[in-house]
PDB file of N, CA and C in Angstrom:
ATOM      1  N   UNK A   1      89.447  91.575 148.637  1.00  0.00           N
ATOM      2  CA  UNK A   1      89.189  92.999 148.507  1.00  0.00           C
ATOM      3  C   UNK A   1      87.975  93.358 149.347  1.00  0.00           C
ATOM      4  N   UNK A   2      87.635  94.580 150.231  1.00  0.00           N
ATOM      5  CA  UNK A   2      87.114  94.856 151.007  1.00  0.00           C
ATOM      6  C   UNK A   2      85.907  95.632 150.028  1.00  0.00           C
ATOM      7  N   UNK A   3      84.842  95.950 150.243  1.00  0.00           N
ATOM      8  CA  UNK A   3      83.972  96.789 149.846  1.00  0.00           C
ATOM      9  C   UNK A   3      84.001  97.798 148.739  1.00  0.00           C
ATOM     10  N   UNK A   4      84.551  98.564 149.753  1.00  0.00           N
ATOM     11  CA  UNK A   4      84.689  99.654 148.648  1.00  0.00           C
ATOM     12  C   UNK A   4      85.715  99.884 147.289  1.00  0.00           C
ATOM     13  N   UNK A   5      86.491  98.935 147.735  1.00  0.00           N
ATOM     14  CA  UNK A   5      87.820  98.577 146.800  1.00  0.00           C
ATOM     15  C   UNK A   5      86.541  97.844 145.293  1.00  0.00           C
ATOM     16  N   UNK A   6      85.725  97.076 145.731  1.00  0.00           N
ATOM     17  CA  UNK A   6      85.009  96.571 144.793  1.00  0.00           C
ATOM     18  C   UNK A   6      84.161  97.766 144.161  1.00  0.00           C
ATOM     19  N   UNK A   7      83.332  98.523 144.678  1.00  0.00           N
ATOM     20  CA  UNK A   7      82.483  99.498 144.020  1.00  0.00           C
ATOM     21  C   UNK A   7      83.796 100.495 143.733  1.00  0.00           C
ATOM     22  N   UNK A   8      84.545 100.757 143.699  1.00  0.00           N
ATOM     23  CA  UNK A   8      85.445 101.604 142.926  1.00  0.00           C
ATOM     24  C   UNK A   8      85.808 101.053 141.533  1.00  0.00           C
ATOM     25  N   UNK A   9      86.357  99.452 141.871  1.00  0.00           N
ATOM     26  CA  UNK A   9      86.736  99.320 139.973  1.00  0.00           C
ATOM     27  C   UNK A   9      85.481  99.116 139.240  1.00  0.00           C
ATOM     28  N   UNK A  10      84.259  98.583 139.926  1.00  0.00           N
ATOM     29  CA  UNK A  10      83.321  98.871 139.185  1.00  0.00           C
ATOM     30  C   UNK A  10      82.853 100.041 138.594  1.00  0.00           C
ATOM     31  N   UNK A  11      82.721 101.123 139.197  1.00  0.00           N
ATOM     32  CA  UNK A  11      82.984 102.197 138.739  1.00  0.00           C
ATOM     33  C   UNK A  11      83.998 102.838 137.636  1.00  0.00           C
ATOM     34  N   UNK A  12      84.922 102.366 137.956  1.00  0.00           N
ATOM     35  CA  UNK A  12      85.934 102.519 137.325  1.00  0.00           C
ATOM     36  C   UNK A  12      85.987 102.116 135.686  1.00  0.00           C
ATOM     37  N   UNK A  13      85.394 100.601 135.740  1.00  0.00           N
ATOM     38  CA  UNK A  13      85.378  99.985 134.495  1.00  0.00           C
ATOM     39  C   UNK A  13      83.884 100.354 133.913  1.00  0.00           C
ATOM     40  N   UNK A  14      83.108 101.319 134.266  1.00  0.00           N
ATOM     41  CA  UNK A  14      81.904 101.458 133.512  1.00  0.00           C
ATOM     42  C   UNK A  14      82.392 102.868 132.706  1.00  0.00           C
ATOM     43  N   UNK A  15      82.786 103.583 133.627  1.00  0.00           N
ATOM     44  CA  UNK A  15      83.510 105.059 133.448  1.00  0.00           C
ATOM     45  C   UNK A  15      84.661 104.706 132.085  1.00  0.00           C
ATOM     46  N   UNK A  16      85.551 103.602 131.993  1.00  0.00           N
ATOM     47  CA  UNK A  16      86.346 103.484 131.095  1.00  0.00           C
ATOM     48  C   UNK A  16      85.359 102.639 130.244  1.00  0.00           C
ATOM     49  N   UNK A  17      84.492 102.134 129.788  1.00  0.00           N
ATOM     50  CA  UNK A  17      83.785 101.850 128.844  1.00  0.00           C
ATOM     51  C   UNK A  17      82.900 102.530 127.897  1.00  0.00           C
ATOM     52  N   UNK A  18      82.524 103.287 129.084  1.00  0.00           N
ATOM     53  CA  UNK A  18      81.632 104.708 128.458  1.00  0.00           C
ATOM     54  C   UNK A  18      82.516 105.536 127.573  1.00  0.00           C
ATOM     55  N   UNK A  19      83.638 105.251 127.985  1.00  0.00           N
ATOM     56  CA  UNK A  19      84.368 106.253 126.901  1.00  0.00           C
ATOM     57  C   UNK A  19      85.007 105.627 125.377  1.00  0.00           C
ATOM     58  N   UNK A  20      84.738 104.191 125.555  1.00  0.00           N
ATOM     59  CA  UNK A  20      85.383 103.652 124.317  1.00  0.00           C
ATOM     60  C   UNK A  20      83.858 103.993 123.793  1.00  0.00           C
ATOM     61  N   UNK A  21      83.137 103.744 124.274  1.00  0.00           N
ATOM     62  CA  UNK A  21      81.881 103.298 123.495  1.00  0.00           C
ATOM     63  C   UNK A  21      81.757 104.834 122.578  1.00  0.00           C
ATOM     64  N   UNK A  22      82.066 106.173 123.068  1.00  0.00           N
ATOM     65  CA  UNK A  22      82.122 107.173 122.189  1.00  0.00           C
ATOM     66  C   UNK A  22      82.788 107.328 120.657  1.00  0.00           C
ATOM     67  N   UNK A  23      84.069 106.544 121.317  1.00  0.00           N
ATOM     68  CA  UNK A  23      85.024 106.185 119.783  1.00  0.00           C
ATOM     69  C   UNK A  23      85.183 105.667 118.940  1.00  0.00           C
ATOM     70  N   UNK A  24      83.803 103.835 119.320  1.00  0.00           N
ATOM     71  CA  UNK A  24      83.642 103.500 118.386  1.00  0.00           C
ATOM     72  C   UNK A  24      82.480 103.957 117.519  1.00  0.00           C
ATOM     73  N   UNK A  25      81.220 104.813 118.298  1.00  0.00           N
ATOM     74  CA  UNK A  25      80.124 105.366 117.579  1.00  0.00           C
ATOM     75  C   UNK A  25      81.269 106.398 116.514  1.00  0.00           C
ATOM     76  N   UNK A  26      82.041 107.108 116.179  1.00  0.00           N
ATOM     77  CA  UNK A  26      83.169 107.694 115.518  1.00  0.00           C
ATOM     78  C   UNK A  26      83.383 107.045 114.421  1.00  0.00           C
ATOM     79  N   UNK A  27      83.900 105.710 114.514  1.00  0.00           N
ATOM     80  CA  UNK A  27      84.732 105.111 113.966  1.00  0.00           C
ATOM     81  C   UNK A  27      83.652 103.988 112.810  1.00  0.00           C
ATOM     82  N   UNK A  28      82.344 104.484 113.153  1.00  0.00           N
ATOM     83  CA  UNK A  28      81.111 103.658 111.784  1.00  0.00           C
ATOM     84  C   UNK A  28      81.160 104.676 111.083  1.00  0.00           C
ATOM     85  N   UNK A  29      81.043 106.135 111.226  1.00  0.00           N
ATOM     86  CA  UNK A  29      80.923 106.974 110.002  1.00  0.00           C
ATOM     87  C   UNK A  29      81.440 106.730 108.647  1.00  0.00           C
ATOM     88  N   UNK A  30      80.842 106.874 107.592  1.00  0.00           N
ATOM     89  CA  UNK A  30      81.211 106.447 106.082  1.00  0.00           C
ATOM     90  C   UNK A  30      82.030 107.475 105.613  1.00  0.00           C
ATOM     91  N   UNK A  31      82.760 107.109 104.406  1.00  0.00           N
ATOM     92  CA  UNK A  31      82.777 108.314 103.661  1.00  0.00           C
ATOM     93  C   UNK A  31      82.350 108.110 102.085  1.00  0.00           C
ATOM     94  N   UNK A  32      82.125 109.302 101.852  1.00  0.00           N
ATOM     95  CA  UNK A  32      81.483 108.975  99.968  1.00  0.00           C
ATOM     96  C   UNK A  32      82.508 109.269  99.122  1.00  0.00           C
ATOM     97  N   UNK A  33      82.966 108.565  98.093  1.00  0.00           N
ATOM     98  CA  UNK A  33      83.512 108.274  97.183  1.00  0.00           C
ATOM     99  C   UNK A  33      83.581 108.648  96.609  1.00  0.00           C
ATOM    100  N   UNK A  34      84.507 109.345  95.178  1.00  0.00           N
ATOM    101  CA  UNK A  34      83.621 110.593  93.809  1.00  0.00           C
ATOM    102  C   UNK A  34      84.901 110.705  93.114  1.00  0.00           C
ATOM    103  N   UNK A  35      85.089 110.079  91.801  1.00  0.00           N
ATOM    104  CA  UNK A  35      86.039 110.879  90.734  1.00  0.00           C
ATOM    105  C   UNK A  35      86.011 112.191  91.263  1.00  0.00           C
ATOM    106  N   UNK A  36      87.547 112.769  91.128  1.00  0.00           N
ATOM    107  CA  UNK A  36      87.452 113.448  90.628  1.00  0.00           C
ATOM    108  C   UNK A  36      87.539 114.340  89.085  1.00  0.00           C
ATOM    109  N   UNK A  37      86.516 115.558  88.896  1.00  0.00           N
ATOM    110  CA  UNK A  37      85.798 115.925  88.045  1.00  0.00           C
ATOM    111  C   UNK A  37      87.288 116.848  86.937  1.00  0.00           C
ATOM    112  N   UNK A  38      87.720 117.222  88.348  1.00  0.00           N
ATOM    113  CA  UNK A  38      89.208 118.225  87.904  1.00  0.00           C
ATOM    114  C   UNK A  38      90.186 118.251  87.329  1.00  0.00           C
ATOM    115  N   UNK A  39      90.905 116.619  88.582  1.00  0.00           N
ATOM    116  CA  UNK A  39      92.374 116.687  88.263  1.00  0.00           C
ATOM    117  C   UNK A  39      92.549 115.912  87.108  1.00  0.00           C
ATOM    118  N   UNK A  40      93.495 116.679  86.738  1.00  0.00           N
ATOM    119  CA  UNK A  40      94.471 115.587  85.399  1.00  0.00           C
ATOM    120  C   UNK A  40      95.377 115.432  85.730  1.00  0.00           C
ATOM    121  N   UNK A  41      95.417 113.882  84.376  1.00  0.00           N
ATOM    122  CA  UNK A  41      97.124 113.280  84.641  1.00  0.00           C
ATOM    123  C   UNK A  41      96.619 112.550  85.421  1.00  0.00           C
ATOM    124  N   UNK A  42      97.664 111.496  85.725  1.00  0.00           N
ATOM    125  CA  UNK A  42      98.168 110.573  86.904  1.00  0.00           C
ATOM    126  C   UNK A  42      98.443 111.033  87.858  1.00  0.00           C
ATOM    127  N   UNK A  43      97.339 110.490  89.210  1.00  0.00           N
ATOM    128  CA  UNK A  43      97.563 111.220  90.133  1.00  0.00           C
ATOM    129  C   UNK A  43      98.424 110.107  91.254  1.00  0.00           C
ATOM    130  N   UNK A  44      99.918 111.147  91.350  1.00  0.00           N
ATOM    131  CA  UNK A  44     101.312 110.557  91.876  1.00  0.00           C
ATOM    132  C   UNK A  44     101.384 110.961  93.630  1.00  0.00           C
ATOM    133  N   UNK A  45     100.059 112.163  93.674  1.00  0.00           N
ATOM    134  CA  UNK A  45     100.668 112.878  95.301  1.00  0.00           C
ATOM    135  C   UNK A  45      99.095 112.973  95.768  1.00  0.00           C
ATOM    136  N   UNK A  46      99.338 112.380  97.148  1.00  0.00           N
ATOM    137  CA  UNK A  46      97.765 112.523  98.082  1.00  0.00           C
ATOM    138  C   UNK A  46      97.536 114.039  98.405  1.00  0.00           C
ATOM    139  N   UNK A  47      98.334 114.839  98.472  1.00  0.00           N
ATOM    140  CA  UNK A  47      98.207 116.145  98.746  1.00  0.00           C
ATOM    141  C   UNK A  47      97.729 117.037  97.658  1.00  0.00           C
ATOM    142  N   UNK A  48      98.141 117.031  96.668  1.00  0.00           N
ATOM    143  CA  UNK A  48      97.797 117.144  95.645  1.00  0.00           C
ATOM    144  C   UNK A  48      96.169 117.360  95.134  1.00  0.00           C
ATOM    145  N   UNK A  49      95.670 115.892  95.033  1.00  0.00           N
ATOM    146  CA  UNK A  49      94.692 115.401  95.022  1.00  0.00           C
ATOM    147  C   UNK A  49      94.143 115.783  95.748  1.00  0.00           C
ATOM    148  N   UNK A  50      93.990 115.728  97.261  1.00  0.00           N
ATOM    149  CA  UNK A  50      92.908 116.137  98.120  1.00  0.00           C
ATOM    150  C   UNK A  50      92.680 118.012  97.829  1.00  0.00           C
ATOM    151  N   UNK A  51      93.903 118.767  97.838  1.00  0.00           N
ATOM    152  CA  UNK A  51      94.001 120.142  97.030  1.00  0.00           C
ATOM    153  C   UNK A  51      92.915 120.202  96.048  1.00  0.00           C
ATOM    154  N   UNK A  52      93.001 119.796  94.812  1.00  0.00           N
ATOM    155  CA  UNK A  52      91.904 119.612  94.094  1.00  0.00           C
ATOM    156  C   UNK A  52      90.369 119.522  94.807  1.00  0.00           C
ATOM    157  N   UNK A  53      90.521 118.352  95.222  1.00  0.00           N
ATOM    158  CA  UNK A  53      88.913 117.597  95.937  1.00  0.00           C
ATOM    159  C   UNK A  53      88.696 118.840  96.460  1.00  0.00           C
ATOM    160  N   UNK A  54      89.588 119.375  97.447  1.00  0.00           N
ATOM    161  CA  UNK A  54      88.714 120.982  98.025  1.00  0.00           C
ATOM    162  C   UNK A  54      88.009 121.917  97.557  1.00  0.00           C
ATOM    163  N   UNK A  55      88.967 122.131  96.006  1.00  0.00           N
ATOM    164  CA  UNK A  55      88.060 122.995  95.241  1.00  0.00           C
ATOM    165  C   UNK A  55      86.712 122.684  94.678  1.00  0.00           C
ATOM    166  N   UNK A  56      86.603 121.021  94.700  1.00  0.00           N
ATOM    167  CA  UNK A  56      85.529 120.800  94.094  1.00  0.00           C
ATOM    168  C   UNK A  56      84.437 120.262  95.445  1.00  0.00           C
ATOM    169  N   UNK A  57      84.489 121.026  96.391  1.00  0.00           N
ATOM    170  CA  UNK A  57      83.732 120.577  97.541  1.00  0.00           C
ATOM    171  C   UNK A  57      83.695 119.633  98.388  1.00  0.00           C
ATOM    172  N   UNK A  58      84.940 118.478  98.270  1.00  0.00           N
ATOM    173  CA  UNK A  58      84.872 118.171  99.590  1.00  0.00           C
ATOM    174  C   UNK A  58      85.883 118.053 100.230  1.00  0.00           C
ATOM    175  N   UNK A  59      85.797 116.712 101.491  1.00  0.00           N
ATOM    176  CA  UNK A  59      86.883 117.591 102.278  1.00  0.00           C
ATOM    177  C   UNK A  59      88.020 116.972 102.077  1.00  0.00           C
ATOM    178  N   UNK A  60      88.475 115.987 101.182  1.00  0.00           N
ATOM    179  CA  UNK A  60      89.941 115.204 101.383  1.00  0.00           C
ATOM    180  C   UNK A  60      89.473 114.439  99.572  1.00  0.00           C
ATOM    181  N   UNK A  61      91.156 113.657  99.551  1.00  0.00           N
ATOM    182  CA  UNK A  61      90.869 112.967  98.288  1.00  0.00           C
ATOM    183  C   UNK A  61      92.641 112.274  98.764  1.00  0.00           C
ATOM    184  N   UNK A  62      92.358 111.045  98.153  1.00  0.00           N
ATOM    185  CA  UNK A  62      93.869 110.105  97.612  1.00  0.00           C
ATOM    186  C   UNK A  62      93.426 109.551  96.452  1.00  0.00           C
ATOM    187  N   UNK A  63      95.132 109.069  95.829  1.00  0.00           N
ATOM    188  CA  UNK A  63      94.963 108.371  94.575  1.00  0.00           C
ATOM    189  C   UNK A  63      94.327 106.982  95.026  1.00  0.00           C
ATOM    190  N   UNK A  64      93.990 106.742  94.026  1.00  0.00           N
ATOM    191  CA  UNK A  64      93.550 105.041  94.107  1.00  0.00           C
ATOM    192  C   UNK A  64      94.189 104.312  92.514  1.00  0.00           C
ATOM    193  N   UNK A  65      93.720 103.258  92.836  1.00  0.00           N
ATOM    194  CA  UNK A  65      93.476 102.154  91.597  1.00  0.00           C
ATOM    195  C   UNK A  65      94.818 101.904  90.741  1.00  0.00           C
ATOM    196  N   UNK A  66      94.954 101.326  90.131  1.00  0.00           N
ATOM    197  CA  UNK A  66      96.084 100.769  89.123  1.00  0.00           C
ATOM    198  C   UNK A  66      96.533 101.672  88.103  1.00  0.00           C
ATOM    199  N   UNK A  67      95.485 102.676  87.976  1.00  0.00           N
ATOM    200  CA  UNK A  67      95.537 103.693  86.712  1.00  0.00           C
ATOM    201  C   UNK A  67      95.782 105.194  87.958  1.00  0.00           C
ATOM    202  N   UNK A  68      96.144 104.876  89.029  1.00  0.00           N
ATOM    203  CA  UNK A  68      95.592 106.026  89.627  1.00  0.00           C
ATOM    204  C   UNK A  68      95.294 106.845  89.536  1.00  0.00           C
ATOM    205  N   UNK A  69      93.986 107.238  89.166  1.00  0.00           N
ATOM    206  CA  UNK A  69      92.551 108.454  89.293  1.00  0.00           C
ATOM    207  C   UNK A  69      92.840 109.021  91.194  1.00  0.00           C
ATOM    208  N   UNK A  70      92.958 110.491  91.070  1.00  0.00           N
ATOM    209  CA  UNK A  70      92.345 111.406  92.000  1.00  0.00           C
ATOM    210  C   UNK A  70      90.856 110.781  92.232  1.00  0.00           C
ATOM    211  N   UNK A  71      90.239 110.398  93.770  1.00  0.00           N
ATOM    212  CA  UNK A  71      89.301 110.061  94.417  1.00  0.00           C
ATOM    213  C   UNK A  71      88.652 111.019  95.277  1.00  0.00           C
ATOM    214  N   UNK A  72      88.123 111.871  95.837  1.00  0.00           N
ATOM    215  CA  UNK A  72      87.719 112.571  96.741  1.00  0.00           C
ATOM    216  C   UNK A  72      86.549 111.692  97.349  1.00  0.00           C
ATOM    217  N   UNK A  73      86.849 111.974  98.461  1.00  0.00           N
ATOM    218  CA  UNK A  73      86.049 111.668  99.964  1.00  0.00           C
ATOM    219  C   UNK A  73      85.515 113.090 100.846  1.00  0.00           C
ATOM    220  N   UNK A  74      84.235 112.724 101.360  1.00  0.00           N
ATOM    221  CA  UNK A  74      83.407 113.285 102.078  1.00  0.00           C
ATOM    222  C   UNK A  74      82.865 112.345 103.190  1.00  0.00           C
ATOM    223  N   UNK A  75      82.298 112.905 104.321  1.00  0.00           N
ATOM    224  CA  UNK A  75      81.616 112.210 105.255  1.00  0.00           C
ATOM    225  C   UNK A  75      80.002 112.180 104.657  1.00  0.00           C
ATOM    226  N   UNK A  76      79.510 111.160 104.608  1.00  0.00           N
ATOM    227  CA  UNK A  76      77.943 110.772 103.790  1.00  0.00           C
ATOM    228  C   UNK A  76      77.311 111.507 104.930  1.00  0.00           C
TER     229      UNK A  76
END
């Protein structure tokens, strides 16, 4: 490979790194955890549940656990 063929994929591969490196700073964010305070019953539907979680302030919720309890999630 001649010259410039070399400073191009170098380029190339810093330019495509720089951009993963955005997605994984993304992909550490937490989220916080929280009964919910609301729903009753056995919770059978993720939609449902997260419905609820909205009203009670945050932004999403699924069932969990063996007994499944409504969970709501937030970003910490």
């Amino acid at each position: 490979m001649d010259r410039s063929t070399k400073v191009f994929v170098v380029v190339l591969l810093l330019l495509v790194a720089t951009e993963f490196q955005g997605a994984v700073q993304v992909a550490f964010a937490r989220d916080c955890r929280s009964d919910s305070k609301k729903f009753v019953g056995l919770c059978m539907s993720d939609t449902n549940c997260a419905s609820v979680c909205l009203t009670e302030r945050f932004t999403g919720g699924k069932c969990d656990g063996i007994l499944k309890h409504c969970v709501c999630t937030k970003d910490c």
